[in-house]
N, C-alpha and C. Protein backbone atom coordinates (compact mmCIF):
# COMPACT_ATOMS: atom_id res chain seq x y z
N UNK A 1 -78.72 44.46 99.08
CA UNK A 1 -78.52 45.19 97.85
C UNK A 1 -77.20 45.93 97.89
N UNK A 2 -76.25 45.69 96.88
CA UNK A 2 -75.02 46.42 96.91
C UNK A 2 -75.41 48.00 96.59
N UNK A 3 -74.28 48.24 97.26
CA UNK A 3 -74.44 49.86 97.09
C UNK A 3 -75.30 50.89 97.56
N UNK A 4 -75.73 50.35 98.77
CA UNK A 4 -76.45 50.83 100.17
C UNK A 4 -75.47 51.70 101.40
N UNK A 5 -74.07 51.81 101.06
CA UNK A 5 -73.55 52.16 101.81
C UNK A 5 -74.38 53.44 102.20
N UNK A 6 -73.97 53.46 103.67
CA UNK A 6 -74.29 55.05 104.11
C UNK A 6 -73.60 55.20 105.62
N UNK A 7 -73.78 56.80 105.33
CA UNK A 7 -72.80 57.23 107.11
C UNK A 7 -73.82 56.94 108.24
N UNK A 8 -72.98 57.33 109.34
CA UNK A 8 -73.62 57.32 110.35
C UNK A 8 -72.42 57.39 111.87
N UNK A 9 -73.15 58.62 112.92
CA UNK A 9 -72.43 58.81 113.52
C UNK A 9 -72.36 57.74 115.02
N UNK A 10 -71.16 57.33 115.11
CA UNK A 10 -70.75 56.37 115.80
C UNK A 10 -69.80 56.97 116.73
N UNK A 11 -70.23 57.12 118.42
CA UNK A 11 -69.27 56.99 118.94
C UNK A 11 -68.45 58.47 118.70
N UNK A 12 -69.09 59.60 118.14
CA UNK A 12 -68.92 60.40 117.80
C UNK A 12 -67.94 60.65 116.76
N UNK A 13 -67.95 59.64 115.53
CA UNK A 13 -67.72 60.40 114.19
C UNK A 13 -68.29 59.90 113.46
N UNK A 14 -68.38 59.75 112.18
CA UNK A 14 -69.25 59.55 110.72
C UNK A 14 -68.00 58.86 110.19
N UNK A 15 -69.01 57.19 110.29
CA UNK A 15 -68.39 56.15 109.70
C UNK A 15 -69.28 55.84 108.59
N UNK A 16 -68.89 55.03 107.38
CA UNK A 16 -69.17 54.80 106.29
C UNK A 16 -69.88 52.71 106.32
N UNK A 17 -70.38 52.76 106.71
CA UNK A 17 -71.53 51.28 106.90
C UNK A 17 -71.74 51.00 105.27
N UNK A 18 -72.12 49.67 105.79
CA UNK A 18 -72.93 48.98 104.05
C UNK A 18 -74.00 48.48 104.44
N UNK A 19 -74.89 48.13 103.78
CA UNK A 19 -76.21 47.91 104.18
C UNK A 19 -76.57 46.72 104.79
N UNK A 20 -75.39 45.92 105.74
CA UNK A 20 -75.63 44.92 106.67
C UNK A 20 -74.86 45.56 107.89
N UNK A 21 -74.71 46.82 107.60
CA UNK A 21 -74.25 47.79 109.05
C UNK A 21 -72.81 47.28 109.25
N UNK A 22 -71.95 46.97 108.41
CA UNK A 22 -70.53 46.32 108.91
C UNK A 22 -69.65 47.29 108.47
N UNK A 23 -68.88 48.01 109.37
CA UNK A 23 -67.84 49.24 108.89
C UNK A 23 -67.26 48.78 107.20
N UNK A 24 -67.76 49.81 106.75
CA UNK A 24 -66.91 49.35 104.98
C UNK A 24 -65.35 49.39 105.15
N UNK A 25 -64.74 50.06 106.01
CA UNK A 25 -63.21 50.35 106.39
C UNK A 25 -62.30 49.96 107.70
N UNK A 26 -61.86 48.97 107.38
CA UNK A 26 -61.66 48.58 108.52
C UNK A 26 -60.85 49.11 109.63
N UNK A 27 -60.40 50.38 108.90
CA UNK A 27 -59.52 51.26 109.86
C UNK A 27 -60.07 52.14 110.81
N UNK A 28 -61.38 52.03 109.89
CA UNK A 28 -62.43 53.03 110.83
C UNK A 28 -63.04 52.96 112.57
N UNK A 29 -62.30 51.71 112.78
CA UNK A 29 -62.55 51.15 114.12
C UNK A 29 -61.85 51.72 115.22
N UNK A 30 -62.19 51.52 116.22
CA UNK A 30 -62.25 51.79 117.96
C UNK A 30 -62.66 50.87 118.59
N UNK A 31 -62.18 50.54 120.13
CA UNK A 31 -62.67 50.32 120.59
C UNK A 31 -64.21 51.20 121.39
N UNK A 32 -64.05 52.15 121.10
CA UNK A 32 -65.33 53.15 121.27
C UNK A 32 -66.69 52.83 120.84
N UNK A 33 -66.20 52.44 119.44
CA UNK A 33 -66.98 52.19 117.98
C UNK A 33 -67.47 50.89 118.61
N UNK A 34 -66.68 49.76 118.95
CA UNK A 34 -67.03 48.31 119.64
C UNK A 34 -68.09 48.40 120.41
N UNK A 35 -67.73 49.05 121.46
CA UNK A 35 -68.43 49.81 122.41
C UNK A 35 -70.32 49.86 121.96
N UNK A 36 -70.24 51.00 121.35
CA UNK A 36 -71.39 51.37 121.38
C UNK A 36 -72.02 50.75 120.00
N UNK A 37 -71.09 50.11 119.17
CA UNK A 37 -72.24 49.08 118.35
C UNK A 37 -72.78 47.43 118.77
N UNK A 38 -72.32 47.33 120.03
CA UNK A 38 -72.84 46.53 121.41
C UNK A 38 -73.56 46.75 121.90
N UNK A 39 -73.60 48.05 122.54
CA UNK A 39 -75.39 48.67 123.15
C UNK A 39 -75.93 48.58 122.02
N UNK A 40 -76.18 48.52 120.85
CA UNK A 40 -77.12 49.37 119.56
C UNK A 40 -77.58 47.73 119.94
N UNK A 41 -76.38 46.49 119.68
CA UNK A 41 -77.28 45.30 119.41
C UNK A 41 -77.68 44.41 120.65
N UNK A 42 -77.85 45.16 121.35
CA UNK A 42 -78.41 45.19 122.91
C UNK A 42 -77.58 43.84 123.82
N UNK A 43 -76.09 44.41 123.62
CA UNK A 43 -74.97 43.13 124.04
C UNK A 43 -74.94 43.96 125.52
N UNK A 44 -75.16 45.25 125.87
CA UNK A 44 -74.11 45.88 127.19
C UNK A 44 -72.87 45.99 127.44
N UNK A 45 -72.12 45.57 128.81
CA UNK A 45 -70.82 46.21 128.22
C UNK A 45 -70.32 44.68 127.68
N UNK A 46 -69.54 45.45 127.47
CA UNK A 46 -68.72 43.79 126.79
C UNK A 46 -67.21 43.72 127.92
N UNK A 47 -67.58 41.91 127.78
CA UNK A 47 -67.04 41.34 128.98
C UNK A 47 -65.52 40.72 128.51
N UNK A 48 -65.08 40.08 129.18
CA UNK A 48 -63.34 40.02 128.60
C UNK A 48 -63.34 38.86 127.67
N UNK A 49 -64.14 38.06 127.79
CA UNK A 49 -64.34 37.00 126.44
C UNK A 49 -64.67 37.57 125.47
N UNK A 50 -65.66 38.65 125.63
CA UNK A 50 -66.12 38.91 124.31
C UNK A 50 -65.01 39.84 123.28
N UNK A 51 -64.16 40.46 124.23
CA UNK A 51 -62.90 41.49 124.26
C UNK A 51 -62.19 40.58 123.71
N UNK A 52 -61.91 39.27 124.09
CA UNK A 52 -60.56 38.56 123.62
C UNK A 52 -61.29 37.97 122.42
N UNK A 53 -62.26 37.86 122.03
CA UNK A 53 -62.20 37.09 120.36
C UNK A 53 -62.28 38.55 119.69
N UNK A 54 -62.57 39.97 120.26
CA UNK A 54 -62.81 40.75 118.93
C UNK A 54 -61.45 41.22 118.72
N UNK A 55 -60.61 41.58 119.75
CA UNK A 55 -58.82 41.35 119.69
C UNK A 55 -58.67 40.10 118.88
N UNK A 56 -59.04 39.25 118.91
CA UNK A 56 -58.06 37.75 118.17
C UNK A 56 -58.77 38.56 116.72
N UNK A 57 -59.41 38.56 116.27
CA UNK A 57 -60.04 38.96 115.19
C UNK A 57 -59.42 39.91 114.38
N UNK A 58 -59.34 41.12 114.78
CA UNK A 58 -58.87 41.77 114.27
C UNK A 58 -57.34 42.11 114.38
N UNK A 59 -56.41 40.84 115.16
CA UNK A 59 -55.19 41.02 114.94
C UNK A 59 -54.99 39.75 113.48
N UNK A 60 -55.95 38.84 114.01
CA UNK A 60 -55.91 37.57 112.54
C UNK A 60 -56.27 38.80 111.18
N UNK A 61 -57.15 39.25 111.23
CA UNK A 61 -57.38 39.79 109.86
C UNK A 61 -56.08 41.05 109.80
N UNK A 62 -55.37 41.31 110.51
CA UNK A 62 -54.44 42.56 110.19
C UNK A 62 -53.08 41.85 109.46
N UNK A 63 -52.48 40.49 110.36
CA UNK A 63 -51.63 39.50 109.59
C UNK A 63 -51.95 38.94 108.44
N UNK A 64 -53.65 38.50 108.22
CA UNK A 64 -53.31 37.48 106.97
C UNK A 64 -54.68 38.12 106.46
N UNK A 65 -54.79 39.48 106.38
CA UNK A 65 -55.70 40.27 105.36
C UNK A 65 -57.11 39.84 105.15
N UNK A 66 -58.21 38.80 106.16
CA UNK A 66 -58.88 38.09 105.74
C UNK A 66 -59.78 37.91 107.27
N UNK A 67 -60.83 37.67 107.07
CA UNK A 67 -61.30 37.01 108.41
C UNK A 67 -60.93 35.59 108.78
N UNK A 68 -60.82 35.05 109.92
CA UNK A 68 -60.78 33.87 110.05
C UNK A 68 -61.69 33.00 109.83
N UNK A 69 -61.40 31.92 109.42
CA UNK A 69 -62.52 30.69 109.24
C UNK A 69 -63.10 30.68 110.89
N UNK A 70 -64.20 29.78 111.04
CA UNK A 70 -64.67 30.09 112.32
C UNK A 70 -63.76 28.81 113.40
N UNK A 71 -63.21 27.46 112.05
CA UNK A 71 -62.45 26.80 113.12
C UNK A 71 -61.38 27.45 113.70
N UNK A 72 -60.71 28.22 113.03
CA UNK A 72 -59.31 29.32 113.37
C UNK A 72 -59.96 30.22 114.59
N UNK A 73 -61.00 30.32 114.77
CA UNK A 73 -61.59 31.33 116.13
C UNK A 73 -61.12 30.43 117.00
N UNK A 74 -62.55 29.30 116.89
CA UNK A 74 -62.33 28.69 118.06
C UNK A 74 -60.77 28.07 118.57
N UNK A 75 -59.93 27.70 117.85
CA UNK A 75 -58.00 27.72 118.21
C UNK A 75 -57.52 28.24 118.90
N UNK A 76 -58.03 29.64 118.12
CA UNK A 76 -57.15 30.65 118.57
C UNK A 76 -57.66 31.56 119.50
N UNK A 77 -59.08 31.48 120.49
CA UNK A 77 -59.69 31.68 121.48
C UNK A 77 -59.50 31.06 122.39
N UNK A 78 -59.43 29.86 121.81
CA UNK A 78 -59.83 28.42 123.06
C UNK A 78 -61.37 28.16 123.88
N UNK A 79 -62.23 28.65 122.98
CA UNK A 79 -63.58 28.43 122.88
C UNK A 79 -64.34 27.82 122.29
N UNK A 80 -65.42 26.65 122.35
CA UNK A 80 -66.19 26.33 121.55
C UNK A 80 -67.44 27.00 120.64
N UNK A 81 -67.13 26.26 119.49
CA UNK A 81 -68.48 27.55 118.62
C UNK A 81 -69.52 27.74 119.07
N UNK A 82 -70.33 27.02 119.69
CA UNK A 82 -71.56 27.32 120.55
C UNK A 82 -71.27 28.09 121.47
N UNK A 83 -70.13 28.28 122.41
CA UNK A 83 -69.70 29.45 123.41
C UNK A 83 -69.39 30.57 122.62
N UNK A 84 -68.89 30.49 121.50
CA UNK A 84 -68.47 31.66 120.56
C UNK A 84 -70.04 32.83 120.71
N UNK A 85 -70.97 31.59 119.66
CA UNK A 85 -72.27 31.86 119.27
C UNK A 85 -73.30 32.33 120.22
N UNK A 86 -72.74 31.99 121.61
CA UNK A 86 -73.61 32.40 122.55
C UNK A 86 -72.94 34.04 122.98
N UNK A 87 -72.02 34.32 122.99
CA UNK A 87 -71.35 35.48 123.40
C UNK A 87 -71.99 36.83 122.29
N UNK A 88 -72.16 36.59 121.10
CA UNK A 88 -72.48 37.39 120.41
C UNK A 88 -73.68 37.53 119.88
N UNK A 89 -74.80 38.82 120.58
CA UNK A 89 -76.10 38.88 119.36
C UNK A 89 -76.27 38.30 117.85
N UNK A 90 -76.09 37.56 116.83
CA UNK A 90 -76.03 37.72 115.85
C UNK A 90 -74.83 36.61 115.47
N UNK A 91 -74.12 35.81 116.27
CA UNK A 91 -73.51 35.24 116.19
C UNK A 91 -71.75 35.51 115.52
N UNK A 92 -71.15 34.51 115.24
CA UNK A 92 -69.93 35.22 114.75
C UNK A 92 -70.01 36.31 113.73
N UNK A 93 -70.73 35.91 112.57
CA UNK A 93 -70.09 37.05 111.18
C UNK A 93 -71.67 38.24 111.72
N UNK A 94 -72.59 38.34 112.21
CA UNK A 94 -72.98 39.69 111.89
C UNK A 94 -72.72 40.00 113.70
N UNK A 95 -72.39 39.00 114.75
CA UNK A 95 -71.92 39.89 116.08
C UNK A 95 -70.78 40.27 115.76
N UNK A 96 -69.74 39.34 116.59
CA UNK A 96 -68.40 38.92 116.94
C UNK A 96 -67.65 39.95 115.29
N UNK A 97 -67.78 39.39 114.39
CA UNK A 97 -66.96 39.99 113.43
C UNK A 97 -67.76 41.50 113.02
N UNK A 98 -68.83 42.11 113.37
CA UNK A 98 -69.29 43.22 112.37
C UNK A 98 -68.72 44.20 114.03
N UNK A 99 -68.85 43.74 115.77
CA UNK A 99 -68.33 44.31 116.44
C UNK A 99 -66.97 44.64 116.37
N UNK A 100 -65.90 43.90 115.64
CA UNK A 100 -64.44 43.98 115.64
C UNK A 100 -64.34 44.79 114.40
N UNK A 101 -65.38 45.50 113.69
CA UNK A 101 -65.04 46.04 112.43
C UNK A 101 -64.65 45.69 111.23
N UNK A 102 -64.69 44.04 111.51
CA UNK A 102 -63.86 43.22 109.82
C UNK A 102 -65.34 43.63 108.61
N UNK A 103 -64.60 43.64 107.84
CA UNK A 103 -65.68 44.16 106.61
C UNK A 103 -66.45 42.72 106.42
N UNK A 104 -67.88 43.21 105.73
CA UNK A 104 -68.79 42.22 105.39
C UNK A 104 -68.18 41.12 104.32
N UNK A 105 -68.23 40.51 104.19
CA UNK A 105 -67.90 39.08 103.05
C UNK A 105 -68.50 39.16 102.55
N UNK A 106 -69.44 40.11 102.03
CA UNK A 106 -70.12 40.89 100.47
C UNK A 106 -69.41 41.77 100.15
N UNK A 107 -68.13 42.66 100.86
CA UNK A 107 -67.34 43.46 100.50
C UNK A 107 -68.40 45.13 100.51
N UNK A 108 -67.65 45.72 100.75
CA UNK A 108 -68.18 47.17 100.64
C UNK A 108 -67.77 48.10 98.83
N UNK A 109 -68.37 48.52 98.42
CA UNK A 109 -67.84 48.75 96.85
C UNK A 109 -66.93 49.81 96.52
């Protein structure tokens, strides 16, 4: 349902979520924030694969304003999507991309 946004303290500040829990702002991120919305989805720490696609991620969406398609992950990782899919609770768009902070592809309002 649009327009579910709500706060919530992360990592010790009050970030602004939408109701599939994906930072509405993408500036609002940390690696802190990474961090501990990994324990929440019971990932632990996060390991250097999982580090290097949420880096590829959010340097692709800072150049070309957009998430990547998921073939552009696997490229530009050098991972297969099933290795992708296995690395992340929830798979790419609600792990891998809602951990790197890219906004939901329902948009926040």
């Amino acid at each position: 349902m649009p327009g579910q946004e709500h706060f919530r303290t992360v990592a010790g500040r009050e970030i602004l979520f939408d109701e599939e829990d994906f930072l509405c702002h993408v500036d609002d991120w940390d690696e802190a924030i990474a961090v501990e919305l990994a324990a929440e989805a019971g990932v632990g720490e996060l390991r250097e694969a999982q580090w290097r696609v949420i880096h590829f991620l959010r340097e692709f969406y800072q150049e070309n304003g957009r998430s990547p398609l998921n073939r552009r992950i696997v490229e530009g990782v050098g991972m297969s999507l099933l290795e992708l899919e296995r690395l992340f609770p929830g798979g790419i768009r609600h792990g891998a991309k809602r951990l790197a902070g890219l906004p939901n592809p329902k948009r926040c309002s």
